[in-house]
N, C-alpha and C. Protein backbone atom coordinates (compact mmCIF):
# COMPACT_ATOMS: atom_id res chain seq x y z
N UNK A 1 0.85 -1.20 0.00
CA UNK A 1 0.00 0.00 0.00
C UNK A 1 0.88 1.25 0.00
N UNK A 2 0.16 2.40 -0.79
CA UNK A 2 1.26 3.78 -0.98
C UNK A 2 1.04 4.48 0.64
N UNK A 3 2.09 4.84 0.68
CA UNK A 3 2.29 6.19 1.34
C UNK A 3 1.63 7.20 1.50
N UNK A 4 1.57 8.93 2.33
CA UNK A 4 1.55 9.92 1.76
C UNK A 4 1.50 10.64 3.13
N UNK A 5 1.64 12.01 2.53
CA UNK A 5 1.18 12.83 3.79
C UNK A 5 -0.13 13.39 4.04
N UNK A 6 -0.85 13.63 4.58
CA UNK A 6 -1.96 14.49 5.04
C UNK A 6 -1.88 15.28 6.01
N UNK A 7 -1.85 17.11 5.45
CA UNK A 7 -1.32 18.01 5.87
C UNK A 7 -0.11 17.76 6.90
N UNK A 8 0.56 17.36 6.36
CA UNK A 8 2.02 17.59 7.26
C UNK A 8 2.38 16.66 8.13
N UNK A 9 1.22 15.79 8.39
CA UNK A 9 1.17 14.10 8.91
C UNK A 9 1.33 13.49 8.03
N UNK A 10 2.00 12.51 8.37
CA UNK A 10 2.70 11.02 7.63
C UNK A 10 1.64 9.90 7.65
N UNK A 11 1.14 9.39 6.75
CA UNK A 11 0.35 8.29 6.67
C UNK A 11 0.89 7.51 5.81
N UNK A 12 0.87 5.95 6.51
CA UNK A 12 2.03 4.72 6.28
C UNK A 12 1.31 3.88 5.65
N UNK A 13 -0.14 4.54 5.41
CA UNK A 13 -0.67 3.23 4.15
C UNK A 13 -1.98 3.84 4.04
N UNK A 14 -2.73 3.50 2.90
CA UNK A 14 -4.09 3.81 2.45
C UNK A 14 -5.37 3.23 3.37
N UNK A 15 -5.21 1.85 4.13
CA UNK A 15 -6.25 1.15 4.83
C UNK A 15 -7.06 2.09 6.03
N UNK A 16 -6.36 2.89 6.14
CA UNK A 16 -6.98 3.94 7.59
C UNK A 16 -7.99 4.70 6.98
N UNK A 17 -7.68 5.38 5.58
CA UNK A 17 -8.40 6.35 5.29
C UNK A 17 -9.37 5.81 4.58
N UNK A 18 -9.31 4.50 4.30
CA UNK A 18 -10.36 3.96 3.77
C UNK A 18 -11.23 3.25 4.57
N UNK A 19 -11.04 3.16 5.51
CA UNK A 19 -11.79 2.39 6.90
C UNK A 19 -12.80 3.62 7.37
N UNK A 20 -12.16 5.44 7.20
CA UNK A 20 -12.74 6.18 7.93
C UNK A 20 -13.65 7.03 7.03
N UNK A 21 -13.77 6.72 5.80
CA UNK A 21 -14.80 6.80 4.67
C UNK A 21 -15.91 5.74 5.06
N UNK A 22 -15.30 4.35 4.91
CA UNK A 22 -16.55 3.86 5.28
C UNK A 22 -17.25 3.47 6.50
N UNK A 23 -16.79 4.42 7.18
CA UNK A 23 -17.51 4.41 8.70
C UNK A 23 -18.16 5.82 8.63
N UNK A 24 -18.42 5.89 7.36
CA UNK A 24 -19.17 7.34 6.63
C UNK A 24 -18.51 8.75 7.60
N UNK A 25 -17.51 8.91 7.77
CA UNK A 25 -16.55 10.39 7.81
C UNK A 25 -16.41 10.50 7.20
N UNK A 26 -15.91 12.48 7.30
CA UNK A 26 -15.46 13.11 5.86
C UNK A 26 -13.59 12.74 6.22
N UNK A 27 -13.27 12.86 5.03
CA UNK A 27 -11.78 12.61 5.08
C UNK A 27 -11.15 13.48 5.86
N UNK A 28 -9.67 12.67 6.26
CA UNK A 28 -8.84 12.65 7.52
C UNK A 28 -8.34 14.38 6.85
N UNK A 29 -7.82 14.80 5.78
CA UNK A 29 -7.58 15.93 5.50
C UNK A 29 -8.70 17.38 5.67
N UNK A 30 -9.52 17.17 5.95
CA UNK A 30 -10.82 17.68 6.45
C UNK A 30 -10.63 18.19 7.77
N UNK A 31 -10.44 17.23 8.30
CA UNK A 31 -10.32 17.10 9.86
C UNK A 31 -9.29 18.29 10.42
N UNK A 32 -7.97 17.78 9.66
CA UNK A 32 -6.53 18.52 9.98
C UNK A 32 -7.46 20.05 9.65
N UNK A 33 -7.83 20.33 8.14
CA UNK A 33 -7.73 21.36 8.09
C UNK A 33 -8.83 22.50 8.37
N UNK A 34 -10.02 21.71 9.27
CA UNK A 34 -10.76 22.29 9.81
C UNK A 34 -10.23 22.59 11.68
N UNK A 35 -9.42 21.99 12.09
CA UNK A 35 -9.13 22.10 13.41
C UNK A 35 -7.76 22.07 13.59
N UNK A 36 -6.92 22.21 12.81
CA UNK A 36 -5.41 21.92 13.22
C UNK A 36 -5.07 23.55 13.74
N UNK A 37 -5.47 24.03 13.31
CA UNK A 37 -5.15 25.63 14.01
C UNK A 37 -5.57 25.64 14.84
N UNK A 38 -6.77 25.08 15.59
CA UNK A 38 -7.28 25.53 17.11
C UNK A 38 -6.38 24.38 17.98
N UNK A 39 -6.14 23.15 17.30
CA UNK A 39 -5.50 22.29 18.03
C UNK A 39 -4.09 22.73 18.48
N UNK A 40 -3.43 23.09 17.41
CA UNK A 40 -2.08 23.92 17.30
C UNK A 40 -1.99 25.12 18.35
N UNK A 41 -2.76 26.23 18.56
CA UNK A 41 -3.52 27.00 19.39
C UNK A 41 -3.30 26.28 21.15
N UNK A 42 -3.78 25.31 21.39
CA UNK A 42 -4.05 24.60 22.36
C UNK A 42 -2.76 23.89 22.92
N UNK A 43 -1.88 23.38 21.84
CA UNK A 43 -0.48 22.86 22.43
C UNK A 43 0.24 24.18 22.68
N UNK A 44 0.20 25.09 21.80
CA UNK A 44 1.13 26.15 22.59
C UNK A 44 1.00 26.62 23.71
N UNK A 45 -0.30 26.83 24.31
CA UNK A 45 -0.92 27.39 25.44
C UNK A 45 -0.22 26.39 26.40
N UNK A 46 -0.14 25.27 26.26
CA UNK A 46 -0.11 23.87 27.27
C UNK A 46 1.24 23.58 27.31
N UNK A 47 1.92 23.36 26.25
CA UNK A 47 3.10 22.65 26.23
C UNK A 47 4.28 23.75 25.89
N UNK A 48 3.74 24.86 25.61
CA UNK A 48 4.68 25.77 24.95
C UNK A 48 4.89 26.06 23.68
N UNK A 49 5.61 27.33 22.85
CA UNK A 49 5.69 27.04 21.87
C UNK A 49 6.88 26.49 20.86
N UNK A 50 7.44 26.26 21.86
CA UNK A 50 9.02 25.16 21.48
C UNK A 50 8.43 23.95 21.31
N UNK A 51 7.21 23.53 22.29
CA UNK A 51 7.28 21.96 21.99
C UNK A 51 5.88 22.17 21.34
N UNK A 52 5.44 22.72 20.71
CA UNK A 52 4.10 22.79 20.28
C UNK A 52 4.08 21.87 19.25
N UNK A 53 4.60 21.93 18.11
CA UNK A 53 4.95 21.51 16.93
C UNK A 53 4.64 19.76 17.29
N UNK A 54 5.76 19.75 18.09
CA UNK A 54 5.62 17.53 18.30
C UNK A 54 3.87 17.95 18.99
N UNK A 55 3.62 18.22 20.17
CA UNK A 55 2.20 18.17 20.56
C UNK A 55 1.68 17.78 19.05
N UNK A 56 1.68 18.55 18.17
CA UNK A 56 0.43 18.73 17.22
C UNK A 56 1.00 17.44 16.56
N UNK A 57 2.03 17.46 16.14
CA UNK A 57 2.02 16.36 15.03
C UNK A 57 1.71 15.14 15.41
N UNK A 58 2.21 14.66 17.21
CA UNK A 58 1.90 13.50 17.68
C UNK A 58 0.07 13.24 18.45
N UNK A 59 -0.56 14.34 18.30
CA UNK A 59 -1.78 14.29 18.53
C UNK A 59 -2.63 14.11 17.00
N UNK A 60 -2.48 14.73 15.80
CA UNK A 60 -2.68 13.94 14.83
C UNK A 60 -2.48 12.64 13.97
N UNK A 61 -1.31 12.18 14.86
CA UNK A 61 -0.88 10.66 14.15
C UNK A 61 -1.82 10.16 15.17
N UNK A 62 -2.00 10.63 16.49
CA UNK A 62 -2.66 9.29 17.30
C UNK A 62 -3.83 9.63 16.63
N UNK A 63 -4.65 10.40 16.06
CA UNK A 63 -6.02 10.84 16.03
C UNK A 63 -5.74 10.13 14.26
N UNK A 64 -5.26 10.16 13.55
CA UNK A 64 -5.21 9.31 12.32
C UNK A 64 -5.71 7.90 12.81
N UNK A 65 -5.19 7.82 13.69
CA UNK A 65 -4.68 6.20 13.85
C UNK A 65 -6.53 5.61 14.59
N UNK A 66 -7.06 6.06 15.25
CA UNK A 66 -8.15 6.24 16.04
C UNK A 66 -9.33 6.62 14.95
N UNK A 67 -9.43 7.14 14.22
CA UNK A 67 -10.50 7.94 13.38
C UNK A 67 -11.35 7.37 12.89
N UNK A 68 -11.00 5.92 12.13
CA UNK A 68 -11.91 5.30 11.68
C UNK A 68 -12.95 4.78 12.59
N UNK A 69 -12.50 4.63 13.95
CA UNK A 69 -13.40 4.18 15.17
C UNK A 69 -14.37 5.05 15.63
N UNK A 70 -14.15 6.58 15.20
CA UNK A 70 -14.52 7.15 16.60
C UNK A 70 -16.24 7.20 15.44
N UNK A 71 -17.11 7.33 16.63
CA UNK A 71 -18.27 7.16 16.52
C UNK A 71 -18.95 8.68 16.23
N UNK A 72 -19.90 7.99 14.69
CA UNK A 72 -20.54 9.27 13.76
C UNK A 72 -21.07 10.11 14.69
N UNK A 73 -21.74 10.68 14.28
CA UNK A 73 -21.58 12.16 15.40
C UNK A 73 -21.02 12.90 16.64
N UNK A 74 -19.58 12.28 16.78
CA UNK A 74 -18.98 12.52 17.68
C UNK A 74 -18.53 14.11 17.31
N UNK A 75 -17.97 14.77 18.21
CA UNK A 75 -17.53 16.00 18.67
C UNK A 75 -16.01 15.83 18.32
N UNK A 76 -15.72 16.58 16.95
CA UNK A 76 -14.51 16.01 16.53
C UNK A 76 -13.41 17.52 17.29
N UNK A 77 -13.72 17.94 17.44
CA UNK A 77 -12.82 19.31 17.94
C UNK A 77 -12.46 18.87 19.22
N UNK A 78 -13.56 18.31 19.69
CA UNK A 78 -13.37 18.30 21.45
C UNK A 78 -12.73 17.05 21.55
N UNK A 79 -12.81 15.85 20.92
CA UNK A 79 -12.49 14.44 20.62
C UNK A 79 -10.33 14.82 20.48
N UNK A 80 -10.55 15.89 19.53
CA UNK A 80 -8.89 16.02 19.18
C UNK A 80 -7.98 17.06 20.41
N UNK A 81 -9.15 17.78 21.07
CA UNK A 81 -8.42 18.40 22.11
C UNK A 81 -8.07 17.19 23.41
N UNK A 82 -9.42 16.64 23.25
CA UNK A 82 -8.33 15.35 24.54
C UNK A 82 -7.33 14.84 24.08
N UNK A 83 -7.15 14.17 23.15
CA UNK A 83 -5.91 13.95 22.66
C UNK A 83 -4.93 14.69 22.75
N UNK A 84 -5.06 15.88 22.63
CA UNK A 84 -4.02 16.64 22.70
C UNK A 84 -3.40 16.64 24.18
N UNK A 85 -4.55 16.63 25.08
CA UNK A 85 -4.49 17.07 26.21
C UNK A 85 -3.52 15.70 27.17
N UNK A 86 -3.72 14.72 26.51
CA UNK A 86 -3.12 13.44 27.03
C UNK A 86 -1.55 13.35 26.57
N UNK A 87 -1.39 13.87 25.15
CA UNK A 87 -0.24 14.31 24.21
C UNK A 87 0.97 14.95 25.25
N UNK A 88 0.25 16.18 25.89
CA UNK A 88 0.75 17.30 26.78
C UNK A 88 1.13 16.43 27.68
N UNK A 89 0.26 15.84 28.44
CA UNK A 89 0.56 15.14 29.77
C UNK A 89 1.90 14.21 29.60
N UNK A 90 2.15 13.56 28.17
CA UNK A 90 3.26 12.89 27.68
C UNK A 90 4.53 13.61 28.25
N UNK A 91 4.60 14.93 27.40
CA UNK A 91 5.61 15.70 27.19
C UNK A 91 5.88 16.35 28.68
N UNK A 92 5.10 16.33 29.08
CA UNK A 92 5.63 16.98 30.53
C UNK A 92 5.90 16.15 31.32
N UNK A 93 5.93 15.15 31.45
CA UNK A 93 6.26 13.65 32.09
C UNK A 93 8.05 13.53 31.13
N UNK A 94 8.02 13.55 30.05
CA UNK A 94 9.16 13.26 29.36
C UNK A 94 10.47 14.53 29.91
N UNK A 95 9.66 15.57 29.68
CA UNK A 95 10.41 16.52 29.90
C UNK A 95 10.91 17.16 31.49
N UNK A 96 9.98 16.12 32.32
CA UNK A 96 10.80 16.11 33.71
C UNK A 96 11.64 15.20 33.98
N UNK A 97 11.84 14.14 32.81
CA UNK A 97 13.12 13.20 33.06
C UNK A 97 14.48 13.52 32.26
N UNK A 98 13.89 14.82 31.84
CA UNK A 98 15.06 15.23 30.94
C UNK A 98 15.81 16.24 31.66
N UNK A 99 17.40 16.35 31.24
CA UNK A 99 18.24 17.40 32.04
C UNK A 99 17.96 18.99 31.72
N UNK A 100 17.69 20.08 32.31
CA UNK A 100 17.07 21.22 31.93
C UNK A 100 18.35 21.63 31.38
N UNK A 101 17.98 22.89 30.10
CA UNK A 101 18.70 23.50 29.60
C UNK A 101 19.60 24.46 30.26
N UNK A 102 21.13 24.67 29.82
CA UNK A 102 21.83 26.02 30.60
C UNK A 102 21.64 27.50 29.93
N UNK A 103 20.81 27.32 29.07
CA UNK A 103 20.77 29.13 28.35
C UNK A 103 19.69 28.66 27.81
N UNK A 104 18.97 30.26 27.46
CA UNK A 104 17.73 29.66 26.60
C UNK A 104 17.93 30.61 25.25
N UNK A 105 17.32 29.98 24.53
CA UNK A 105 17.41 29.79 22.66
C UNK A 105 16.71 31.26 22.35
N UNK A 106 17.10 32.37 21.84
CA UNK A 106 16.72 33.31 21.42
C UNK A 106 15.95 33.48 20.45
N UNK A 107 15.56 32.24 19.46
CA UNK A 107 14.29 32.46 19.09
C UNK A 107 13.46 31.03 19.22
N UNK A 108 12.04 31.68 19.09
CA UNK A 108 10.79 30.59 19.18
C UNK A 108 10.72 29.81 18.19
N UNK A 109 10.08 28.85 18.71
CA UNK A 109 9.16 27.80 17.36
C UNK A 109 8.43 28.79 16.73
N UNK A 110 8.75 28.45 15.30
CA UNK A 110 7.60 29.11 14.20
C UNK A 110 8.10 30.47 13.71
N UNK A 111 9.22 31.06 14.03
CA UNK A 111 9.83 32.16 13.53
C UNK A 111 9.24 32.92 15.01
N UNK A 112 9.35 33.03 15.93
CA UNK A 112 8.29 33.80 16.88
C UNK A 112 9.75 34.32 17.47
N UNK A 113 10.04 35.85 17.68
CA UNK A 113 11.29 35.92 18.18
C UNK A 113 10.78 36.92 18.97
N UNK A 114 12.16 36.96 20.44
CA UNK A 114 11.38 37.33 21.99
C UNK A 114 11.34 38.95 21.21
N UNK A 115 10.11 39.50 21.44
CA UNK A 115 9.89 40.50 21.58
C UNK A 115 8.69 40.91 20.63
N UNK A 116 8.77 39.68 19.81
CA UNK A 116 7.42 39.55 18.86
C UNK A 116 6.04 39.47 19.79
N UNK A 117 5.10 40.34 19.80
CA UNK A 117 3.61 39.73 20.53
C UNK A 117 3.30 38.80 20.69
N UNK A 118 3.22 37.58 20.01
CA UNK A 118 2.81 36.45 20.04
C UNK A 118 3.75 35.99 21.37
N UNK A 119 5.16 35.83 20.84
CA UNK A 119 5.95 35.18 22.02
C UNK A 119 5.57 35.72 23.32
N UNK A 120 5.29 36.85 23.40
CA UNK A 120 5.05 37.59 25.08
C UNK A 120 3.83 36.74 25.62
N UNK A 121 2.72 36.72 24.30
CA UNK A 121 1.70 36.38 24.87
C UNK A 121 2.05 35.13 25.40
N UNK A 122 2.09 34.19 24.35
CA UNK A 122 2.65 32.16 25.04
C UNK A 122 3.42 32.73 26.00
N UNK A 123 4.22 33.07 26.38
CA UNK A 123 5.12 33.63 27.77
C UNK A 123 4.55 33.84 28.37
N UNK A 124 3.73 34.72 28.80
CA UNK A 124 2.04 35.34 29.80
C UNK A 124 1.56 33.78 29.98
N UNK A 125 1.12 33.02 28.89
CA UNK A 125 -0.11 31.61 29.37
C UNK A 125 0.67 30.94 29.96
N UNK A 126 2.31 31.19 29.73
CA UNK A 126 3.51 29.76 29.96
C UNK A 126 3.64 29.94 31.43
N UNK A 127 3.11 31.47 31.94
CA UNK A 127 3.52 31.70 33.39
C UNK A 127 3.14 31.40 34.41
N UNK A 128 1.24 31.05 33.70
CA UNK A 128 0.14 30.76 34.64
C UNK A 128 0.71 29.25 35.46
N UNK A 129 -0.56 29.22 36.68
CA UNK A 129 0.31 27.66 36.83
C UNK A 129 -0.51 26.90 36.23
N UNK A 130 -0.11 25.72 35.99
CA UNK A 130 -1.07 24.71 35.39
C UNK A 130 -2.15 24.32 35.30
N UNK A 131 -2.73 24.64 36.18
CA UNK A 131 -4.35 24.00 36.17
C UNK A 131 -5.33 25.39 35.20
N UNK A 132 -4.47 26.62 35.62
CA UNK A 132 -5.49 27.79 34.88
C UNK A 132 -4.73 27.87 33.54
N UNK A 133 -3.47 27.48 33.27
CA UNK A 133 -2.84 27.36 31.65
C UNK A 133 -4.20 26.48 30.29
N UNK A 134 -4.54 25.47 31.82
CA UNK A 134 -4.66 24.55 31.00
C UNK A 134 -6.74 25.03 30.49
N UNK A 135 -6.98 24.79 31.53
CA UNK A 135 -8.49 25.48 31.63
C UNK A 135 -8.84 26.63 30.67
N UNK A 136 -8.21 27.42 30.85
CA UNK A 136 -7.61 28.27 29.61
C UNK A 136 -7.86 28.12 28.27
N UNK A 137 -6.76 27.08 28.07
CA UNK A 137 -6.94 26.56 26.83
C UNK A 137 -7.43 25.74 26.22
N UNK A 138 -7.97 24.62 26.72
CA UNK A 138 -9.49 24.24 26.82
C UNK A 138 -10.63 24.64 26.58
N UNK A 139 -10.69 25.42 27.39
CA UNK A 139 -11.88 26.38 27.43
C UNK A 139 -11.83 27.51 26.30
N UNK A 140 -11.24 28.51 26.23
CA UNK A 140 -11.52 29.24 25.51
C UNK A 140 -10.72 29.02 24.28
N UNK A 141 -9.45 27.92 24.07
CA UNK A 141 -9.05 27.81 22.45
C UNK A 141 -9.43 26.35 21.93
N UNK A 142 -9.59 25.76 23.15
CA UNK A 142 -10.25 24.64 22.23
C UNK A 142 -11.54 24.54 22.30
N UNK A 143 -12.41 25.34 23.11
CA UNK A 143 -13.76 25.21 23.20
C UNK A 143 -14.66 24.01 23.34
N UNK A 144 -13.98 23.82 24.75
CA UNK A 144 -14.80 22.67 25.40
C UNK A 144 -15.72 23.44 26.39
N UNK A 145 -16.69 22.55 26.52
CA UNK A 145 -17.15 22.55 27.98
C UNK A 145 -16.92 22.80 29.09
N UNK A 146 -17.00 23.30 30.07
CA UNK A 146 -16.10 23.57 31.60
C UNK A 146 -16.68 22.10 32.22
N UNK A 147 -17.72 21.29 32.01
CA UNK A 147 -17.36 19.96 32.67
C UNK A 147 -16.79 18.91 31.44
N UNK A 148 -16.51 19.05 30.57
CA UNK A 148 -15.36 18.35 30.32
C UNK A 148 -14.23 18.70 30.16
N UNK A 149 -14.14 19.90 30.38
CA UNK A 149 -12.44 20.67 30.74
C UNK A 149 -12.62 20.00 32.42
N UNK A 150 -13.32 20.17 33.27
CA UNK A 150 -12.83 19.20 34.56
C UNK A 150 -12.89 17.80 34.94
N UNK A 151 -13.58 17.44 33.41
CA UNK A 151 -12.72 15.62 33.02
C UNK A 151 -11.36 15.97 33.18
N UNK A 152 -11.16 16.49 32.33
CA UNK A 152 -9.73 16.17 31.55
C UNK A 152 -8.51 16.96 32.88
N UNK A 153 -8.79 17.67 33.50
CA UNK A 153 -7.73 18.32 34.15
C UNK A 153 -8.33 17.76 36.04
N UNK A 154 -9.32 17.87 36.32
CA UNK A 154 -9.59 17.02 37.82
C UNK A 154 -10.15 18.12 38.24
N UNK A 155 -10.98 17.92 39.40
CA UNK A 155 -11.93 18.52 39.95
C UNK A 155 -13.46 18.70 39.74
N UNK A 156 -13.91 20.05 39.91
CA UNK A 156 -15.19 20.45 39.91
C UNK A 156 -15.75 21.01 38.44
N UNK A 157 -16.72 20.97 37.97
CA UNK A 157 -16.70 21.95 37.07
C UNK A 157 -17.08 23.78 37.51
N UNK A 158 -17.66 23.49 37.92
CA UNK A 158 -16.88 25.04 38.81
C UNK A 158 -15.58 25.02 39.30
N UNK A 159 -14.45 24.70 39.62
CA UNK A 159 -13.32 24.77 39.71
C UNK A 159 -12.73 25.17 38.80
N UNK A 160 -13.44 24.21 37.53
CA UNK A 160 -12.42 24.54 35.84
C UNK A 160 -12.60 26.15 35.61
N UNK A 161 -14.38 25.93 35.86
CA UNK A 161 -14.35 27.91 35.34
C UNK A 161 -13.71 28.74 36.63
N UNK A 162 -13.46 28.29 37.39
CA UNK A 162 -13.21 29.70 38.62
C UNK A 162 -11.75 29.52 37.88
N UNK A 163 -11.26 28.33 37.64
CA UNK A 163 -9.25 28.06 37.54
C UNK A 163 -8.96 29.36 35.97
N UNK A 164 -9.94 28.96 34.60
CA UNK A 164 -10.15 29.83 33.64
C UNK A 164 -10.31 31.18 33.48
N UNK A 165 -11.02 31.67 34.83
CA UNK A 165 -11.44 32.98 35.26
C UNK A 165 -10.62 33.63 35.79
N UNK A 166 -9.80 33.02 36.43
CA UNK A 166 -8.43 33.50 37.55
C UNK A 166 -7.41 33.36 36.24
N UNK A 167 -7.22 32.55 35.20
CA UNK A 167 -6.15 32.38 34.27
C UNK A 167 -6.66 33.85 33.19
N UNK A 168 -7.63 33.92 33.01
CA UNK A 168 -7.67 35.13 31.68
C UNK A 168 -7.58 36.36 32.65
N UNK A 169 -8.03 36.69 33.94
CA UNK A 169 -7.85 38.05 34.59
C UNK A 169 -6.20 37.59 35.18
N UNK A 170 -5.10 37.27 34.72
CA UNK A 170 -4.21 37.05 35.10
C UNK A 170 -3.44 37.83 33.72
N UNK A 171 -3.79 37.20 32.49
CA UNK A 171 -3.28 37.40 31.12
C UNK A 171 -3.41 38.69 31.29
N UNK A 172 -5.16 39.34 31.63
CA UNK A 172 -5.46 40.15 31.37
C UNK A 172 -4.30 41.46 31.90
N UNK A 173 -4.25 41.22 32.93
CA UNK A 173 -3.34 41.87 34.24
C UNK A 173 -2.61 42.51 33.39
N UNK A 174 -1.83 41.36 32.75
CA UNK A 174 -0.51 41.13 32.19
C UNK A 174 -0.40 41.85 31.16
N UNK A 175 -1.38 41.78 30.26
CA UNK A 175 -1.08 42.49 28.91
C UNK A 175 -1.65 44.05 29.01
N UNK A 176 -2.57 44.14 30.40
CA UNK A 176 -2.67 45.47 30.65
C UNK A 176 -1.92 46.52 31.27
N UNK A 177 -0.37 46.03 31.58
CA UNK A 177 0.52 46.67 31.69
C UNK A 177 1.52 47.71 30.55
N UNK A 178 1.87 48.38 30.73
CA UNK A 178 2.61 49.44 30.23
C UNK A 178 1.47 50.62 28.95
N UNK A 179 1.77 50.99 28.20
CA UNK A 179 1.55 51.72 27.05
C UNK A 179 1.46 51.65 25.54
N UNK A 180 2.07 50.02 25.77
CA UNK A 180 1.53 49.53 24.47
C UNK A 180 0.26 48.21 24.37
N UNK A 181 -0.61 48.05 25.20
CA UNK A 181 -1.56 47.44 25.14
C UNK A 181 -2.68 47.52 24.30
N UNK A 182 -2.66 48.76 23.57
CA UNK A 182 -3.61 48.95 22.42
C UNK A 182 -3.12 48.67 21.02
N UNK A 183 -1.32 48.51 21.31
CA UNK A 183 -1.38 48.03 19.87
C UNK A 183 -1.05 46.83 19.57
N UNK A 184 -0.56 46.21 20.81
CA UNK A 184 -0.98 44.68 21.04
C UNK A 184 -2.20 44.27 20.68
N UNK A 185 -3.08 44.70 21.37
CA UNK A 185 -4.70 44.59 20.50
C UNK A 185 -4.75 44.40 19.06
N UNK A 186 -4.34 45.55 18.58
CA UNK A 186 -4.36 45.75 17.21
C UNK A 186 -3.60 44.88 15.75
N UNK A 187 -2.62 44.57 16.77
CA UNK A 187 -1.68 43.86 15.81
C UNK A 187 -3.04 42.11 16.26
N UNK A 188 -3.18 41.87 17.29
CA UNK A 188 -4.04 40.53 17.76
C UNK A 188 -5.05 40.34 16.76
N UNK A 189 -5.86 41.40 16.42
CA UNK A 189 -6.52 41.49 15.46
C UNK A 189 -6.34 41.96 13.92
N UNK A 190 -5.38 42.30 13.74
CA UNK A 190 -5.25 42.44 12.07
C UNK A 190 -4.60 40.63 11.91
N UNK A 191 -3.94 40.38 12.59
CA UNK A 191 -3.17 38.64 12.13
C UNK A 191 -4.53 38.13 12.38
N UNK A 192 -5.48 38.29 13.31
CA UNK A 192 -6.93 37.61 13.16
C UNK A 192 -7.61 37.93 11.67
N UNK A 193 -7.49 39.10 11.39
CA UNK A 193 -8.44 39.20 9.89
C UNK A 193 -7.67 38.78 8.87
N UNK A 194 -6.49 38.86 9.21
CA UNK A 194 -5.28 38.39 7.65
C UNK A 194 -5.95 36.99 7.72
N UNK A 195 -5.51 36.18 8.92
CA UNK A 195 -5.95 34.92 8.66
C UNK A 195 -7.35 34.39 8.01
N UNK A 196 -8.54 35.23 8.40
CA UNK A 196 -9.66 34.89 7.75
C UNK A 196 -9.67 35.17 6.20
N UNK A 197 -9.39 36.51 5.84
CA UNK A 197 -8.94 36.36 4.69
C UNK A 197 -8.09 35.23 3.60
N UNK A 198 -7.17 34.91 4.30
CA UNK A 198 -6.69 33.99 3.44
C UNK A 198 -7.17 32.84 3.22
N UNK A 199 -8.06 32.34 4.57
CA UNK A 199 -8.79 31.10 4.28
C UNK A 199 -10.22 31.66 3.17
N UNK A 200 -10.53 33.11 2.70
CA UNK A 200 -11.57 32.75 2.22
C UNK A 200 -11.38 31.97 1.00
């Protein structure tokens, strides 16, 4: 059986994507390119944006690999954010058995270099502690539920939203410091309309 990629994932044979047609889904390239940006979105918030990249790619091979199973009218956004979310839990388990770095790397994953907005911002979510990083991003970039954002992370579902509520008036804090907060805004939203544009 051939090869190929689908969007930027590696697929090692044709039998998957033909299993997930006839379990009447729309194709696996569908999927990527209806949600890989919010998913992508969601590992940076969580894992950072150094390790974002593996997050995404190894949450779409497992979600390739799974697809033909998952059951027709399932919740495919929220279906790929757990994954992700289990992905994360990987990497931070891996990356506490690993020796920490002695300097850190002057520029980001993705061309993002320190002083670029974006990087400040992932820096701001990277600061929160974990439970409101994560709630966070859950919640408002992957757009789950607040009781299945407190599946996935433990507790209450009031906990998830109070942990979410305390994480965005934290950002908020944050980016409402100094004198350039309006054009932080501004720049947040023109890369928001560039992007819609280009997908039209």
């Amino acid at each position: 059986m051939g090869g190929g990629v689908v969007a930027g994932v590696a697929v090692s044979g044709a039998p998957v994507a033909v299993r997930a047609v006839a379990a009447g889904h729309e194709p696996f390239e569908a999927v990527v390119a209806a949600h890989g940006a919010t998913v992508l979105r969601v590992c940076r918030a969580v894992v950072g944006p150094d390790a974002a990249d593996d997050a995404w790619s190894e949450t779409f091979l497992a979600a390739l690999r799974a697809y033909p199973a998952l059951p027709a009218g399932s919740d495919v956004r929220a279906w790929l954010v757990t994954i992700a979310h289990r992905k994360a839990v990987d990497q931070h388990r891996a990356a506490a058995r690993r020796p920490a770095p002695t300097a850190e790397l002057p520029e980001r994953a993705g061309g993002e270099l320190l002083g670029d907005w974006r990087a400040d911002l992932w820096e701001a979510v990277g600061e929160l502690p974990a439970k409101q990083r994560r709630c966070v991003a859950y919640h408002h970039l992957g757009g789950l539920p607040y009781a299945e954002v407190a599946a996935l992370v433990g507790g209450s579902e009031a906990a998830a939203r109070r942990a979410a509520a305390d994480g965005v008036r934290a950002l908020r804090r944050a980016w409402g410091d100094g004198g350039d907060s309006g054009d932080r805004n501004d720049r947040v939203h023109g890369d928001q309309r560039s992007e819609r544009e280009e997908q039209r």
